[in-house]
N, C-alpha and C. Protein backbone atom coordinates (compact mmCIF):
# COMPACT_ATOMS: atom_id res chain seq x y z
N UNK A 1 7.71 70.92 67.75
CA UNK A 1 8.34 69.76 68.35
C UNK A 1 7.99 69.72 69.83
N UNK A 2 7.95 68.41 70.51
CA UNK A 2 7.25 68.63 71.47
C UNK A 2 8.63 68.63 72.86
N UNK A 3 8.10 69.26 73.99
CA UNK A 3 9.20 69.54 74.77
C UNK A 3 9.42 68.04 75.54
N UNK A 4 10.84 68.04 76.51
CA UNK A 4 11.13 67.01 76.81
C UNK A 4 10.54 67.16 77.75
N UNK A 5 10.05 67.87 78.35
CA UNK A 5 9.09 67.11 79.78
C UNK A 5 7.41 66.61 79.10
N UNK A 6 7.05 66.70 77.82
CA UNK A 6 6.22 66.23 77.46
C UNK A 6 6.65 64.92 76.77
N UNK A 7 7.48 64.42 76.72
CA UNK A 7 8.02 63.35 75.95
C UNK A 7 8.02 62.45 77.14
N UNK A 8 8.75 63.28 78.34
CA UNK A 8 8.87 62.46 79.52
C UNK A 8 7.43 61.74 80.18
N UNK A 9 6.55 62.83 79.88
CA UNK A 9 5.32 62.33 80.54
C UNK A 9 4.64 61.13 79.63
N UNK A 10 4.95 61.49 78.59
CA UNK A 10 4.18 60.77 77.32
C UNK A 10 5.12 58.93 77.71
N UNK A 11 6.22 58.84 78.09
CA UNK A 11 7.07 58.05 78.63
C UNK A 11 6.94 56.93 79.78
N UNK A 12 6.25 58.01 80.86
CA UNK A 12 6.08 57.53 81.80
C UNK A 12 4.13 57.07 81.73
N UNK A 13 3.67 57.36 81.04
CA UNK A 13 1.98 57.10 80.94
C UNK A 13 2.58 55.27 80.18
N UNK A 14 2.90 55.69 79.30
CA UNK A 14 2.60 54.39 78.13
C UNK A 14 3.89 53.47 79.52
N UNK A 15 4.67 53.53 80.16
CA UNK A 15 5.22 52.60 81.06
C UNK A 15 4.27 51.83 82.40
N UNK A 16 3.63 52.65 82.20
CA UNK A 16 2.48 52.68 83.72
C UNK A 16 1.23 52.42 82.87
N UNK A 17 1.28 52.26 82.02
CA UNK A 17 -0.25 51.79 81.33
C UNK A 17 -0.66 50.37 81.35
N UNK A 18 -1.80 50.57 81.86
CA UNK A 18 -2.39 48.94 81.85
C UNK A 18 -3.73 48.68 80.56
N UNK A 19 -2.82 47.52 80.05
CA UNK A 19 -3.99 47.51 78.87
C UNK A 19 -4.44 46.35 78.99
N UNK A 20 -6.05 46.03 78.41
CA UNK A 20 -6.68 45.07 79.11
C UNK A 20 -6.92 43.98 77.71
N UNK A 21 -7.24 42.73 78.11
CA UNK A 21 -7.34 41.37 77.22
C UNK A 21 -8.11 42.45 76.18
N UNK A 22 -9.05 42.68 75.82
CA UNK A 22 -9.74 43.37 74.51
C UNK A 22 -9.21 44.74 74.44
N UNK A 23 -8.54 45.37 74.54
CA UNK A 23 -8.21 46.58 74.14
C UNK A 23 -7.96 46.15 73.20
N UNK A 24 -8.27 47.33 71.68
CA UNK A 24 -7.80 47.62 70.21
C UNK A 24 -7.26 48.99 70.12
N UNK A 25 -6.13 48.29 69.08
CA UNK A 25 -5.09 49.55 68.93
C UNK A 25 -5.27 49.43 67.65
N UNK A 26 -5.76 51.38 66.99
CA UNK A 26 -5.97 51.03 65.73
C UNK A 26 -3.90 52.09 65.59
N UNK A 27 -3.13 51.36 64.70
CA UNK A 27 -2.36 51.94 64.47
C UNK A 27 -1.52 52.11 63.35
N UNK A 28 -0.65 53.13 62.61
CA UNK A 28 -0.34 53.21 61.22
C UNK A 28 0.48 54.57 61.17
N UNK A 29 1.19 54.46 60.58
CA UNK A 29 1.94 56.12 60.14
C UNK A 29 0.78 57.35 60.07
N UNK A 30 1.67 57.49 60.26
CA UNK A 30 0.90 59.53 60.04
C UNK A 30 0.57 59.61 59.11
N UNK A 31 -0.33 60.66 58.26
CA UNK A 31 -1.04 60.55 56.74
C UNK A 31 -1.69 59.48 56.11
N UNK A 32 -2.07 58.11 56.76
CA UNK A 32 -1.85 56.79 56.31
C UNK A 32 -3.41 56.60 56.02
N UNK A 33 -4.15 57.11 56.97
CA UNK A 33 -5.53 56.91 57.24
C UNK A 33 -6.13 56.32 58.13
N UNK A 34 -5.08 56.48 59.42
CA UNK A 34 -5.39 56.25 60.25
C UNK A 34 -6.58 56.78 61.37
N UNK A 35 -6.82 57.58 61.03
CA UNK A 35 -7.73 58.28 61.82
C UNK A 35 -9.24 57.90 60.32
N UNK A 36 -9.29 57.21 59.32
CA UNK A 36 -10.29 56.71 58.91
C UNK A 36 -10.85 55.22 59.16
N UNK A 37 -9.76 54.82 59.48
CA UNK A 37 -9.09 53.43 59.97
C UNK A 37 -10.57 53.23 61.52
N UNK A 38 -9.78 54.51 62.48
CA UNK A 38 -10.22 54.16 63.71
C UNK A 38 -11.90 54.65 63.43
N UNK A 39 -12.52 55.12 62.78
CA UNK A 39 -13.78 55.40 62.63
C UNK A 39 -14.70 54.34 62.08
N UNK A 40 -13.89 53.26 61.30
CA UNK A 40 -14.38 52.16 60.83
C UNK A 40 -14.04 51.45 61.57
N UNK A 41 -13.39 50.95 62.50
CA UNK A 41 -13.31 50.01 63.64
C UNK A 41 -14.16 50.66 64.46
N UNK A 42 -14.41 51.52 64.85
CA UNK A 42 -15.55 52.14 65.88
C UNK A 42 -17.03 51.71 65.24
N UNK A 43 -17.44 52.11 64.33
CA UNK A 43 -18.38 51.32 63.84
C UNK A 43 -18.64 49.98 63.86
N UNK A 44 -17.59 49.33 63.68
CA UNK A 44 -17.85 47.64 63.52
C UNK A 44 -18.41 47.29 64.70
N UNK A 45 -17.20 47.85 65.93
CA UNK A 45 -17.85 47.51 67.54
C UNK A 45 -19.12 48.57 67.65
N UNK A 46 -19.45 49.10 67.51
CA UNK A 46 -20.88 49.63 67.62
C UNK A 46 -22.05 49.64 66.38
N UNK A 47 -21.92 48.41 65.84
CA UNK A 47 -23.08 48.19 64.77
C UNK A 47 -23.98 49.27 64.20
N UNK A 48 -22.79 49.71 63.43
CA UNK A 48 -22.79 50.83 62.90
C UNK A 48 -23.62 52.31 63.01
N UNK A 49 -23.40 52.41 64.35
CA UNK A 49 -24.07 53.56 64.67
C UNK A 49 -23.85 54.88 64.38
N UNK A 50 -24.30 56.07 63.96
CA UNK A 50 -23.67 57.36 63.43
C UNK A 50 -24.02 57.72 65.02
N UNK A 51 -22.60 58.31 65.22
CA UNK A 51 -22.75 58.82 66.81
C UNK A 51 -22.42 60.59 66.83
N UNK A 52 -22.46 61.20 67.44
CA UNK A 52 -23.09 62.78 67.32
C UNK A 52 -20.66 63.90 67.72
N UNK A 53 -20.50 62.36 68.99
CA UNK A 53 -19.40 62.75 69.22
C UNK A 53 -18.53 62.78 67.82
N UNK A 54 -17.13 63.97 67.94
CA UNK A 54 -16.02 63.31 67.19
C UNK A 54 -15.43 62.14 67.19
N UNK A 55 -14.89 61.56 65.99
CA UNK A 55 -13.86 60.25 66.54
C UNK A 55 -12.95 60.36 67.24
N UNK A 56 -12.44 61.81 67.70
CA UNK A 56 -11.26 61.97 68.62
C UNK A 56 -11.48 61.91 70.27
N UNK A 57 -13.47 61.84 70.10
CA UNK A 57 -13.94 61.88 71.86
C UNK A 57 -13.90 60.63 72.05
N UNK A 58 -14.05 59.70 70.86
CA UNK A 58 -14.56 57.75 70.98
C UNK A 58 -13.60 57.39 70.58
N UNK A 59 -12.48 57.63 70.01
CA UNK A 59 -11.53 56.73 69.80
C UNK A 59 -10.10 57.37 70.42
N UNK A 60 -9.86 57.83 71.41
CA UNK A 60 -8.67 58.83 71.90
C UNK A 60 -7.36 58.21 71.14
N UNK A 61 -6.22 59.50 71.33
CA UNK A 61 -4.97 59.61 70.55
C UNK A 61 -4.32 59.03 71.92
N UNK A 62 -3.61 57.73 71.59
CA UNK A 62 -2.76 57.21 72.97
C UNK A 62 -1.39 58.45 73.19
N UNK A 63 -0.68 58.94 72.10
CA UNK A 63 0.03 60.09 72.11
C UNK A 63 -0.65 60.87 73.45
N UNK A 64 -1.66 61.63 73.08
CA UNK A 64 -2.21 62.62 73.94
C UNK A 64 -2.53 62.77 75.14
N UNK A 65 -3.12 61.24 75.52
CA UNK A 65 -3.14 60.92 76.74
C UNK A 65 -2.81 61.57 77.69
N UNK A 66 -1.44 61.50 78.07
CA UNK A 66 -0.53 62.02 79.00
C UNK A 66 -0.51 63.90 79.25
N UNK A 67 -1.20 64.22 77.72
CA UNK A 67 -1.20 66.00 77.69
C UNK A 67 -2.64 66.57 78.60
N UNK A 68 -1.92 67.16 79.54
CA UNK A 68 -3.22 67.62 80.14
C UNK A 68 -3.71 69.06 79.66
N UNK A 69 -3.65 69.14 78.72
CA UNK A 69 -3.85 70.72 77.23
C UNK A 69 -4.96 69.97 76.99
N UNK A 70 -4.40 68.72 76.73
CA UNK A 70 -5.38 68.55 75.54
C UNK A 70 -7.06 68.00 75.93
N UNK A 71 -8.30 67.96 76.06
CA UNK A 71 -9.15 67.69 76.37
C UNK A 71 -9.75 66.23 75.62
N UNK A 72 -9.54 64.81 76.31
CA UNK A 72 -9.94 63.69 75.39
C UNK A 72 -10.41 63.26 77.03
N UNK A 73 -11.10 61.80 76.48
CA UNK A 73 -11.76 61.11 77.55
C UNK A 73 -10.37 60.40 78.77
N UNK A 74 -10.77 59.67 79.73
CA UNK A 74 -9.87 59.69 80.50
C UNK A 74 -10.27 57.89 79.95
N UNK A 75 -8.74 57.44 79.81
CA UNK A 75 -8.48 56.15 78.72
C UNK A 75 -8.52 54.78 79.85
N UNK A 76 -8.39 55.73 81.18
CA UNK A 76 -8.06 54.56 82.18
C UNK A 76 -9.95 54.03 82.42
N UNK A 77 -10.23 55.45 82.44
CA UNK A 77 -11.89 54.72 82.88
C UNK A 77 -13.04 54.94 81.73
N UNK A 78 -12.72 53.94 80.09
CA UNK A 78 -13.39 53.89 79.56
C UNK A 78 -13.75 52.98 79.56
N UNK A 79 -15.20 52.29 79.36
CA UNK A 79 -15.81 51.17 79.04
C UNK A 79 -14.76 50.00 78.08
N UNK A 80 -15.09 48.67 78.28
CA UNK A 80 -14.11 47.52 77.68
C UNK A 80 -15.46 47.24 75.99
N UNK A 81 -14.68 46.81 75.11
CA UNK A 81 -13.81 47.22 74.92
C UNK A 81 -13.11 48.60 74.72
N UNK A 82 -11.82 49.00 75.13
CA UNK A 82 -11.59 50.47 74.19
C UNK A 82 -11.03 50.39 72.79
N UNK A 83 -11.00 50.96 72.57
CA UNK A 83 -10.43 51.54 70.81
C UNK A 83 -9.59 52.71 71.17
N UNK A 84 -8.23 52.37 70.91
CA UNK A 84 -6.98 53.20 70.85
C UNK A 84 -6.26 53.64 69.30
N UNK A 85 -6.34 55.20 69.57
CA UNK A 85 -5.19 55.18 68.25
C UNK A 85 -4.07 55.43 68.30
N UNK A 86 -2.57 55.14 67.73
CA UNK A 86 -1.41 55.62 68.05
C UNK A 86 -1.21 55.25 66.58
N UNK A 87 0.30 56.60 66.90
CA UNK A 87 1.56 56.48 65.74
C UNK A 87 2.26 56.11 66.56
N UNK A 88 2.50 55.25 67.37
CA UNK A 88 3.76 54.84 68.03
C UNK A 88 3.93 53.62 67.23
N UNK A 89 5.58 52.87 67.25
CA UNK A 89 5.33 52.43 66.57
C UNK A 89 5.91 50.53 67.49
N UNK A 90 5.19 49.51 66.72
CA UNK A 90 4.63 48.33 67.86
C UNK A 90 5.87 47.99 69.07
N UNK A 91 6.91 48.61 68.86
CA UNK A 91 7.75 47.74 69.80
C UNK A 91 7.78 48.88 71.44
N UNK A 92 6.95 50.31 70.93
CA UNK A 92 6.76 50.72 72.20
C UNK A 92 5.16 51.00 72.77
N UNK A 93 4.50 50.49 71.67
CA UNK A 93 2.71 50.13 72.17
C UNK A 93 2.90 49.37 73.79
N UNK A 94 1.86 50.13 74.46
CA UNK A 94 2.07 49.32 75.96
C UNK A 94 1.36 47.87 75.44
N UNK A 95 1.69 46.86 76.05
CA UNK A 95 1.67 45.29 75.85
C UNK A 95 1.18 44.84 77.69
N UNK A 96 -0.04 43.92 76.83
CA UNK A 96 -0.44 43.10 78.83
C UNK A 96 0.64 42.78 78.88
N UNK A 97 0.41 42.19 80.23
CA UNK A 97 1.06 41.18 81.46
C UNK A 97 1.45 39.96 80.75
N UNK A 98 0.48 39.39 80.16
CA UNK A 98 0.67 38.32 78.91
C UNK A 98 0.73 38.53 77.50
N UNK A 99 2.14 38.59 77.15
CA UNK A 99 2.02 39.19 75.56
C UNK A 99 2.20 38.01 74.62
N UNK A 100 1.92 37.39 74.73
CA UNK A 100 1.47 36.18 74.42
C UNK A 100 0.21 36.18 73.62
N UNK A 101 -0.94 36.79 73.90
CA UNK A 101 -2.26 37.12 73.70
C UNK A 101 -2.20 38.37 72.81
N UNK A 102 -1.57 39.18 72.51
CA UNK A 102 -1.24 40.41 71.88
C UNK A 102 -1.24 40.10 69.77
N UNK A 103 -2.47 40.41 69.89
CA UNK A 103 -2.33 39.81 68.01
C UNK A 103 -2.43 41.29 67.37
N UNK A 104 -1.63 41.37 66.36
CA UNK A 104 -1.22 42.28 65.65
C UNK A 104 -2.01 41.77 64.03
């Protein structure tokens, strides 16, 4: 279980997160297939390329983000579009400025 100052951080990232007009959130319960999910959306946006990285270096865990243990790309300065995965679930996904534009 994870500690509360990691909950806190995990808290304060997704509050302070800026997500941009094309960001994709691939997202779904745990066990669901989600992490097959985000490997086939990674493909679609990259016309179907077999790429050498894991899907966990190209498609980062929005969870993890905030863990500085954990070694993933840095989410603020990836190329547009990104590809996000989370188990969070939609009513605490960070949302633009205009959620209006936000299609699920």
């Amino acid at each position: 279980m994870p500690s509360f100052a990691a909950f806190e951080l995990l808290c304060d990232f997704i509050s302070n997160f800026e997500t941009r007009p094309d960001d994709v959130f691939v997202v779904g319960f745990p066990k669901s297939g989600t992490t097959w999910m985000q490997e086939i959306v990674w493909q679609i946006f990259n016309d179907g390329v077999v790429h050498s990285e894991t899907n966990f270096q190209r498609v980062p865990f929005l969870e993890l983000a905030s863990n500085p243990r954990i070694p993933q790309p840095d989410i603020k300065t990836m190329p547009s579009p990104r590809i996000l995965k989370t188990h969070l679930p939609y009513d605490v996904i960070p949302k633009g400025a205009n959620e209006d534009t936000l299609r699920s």
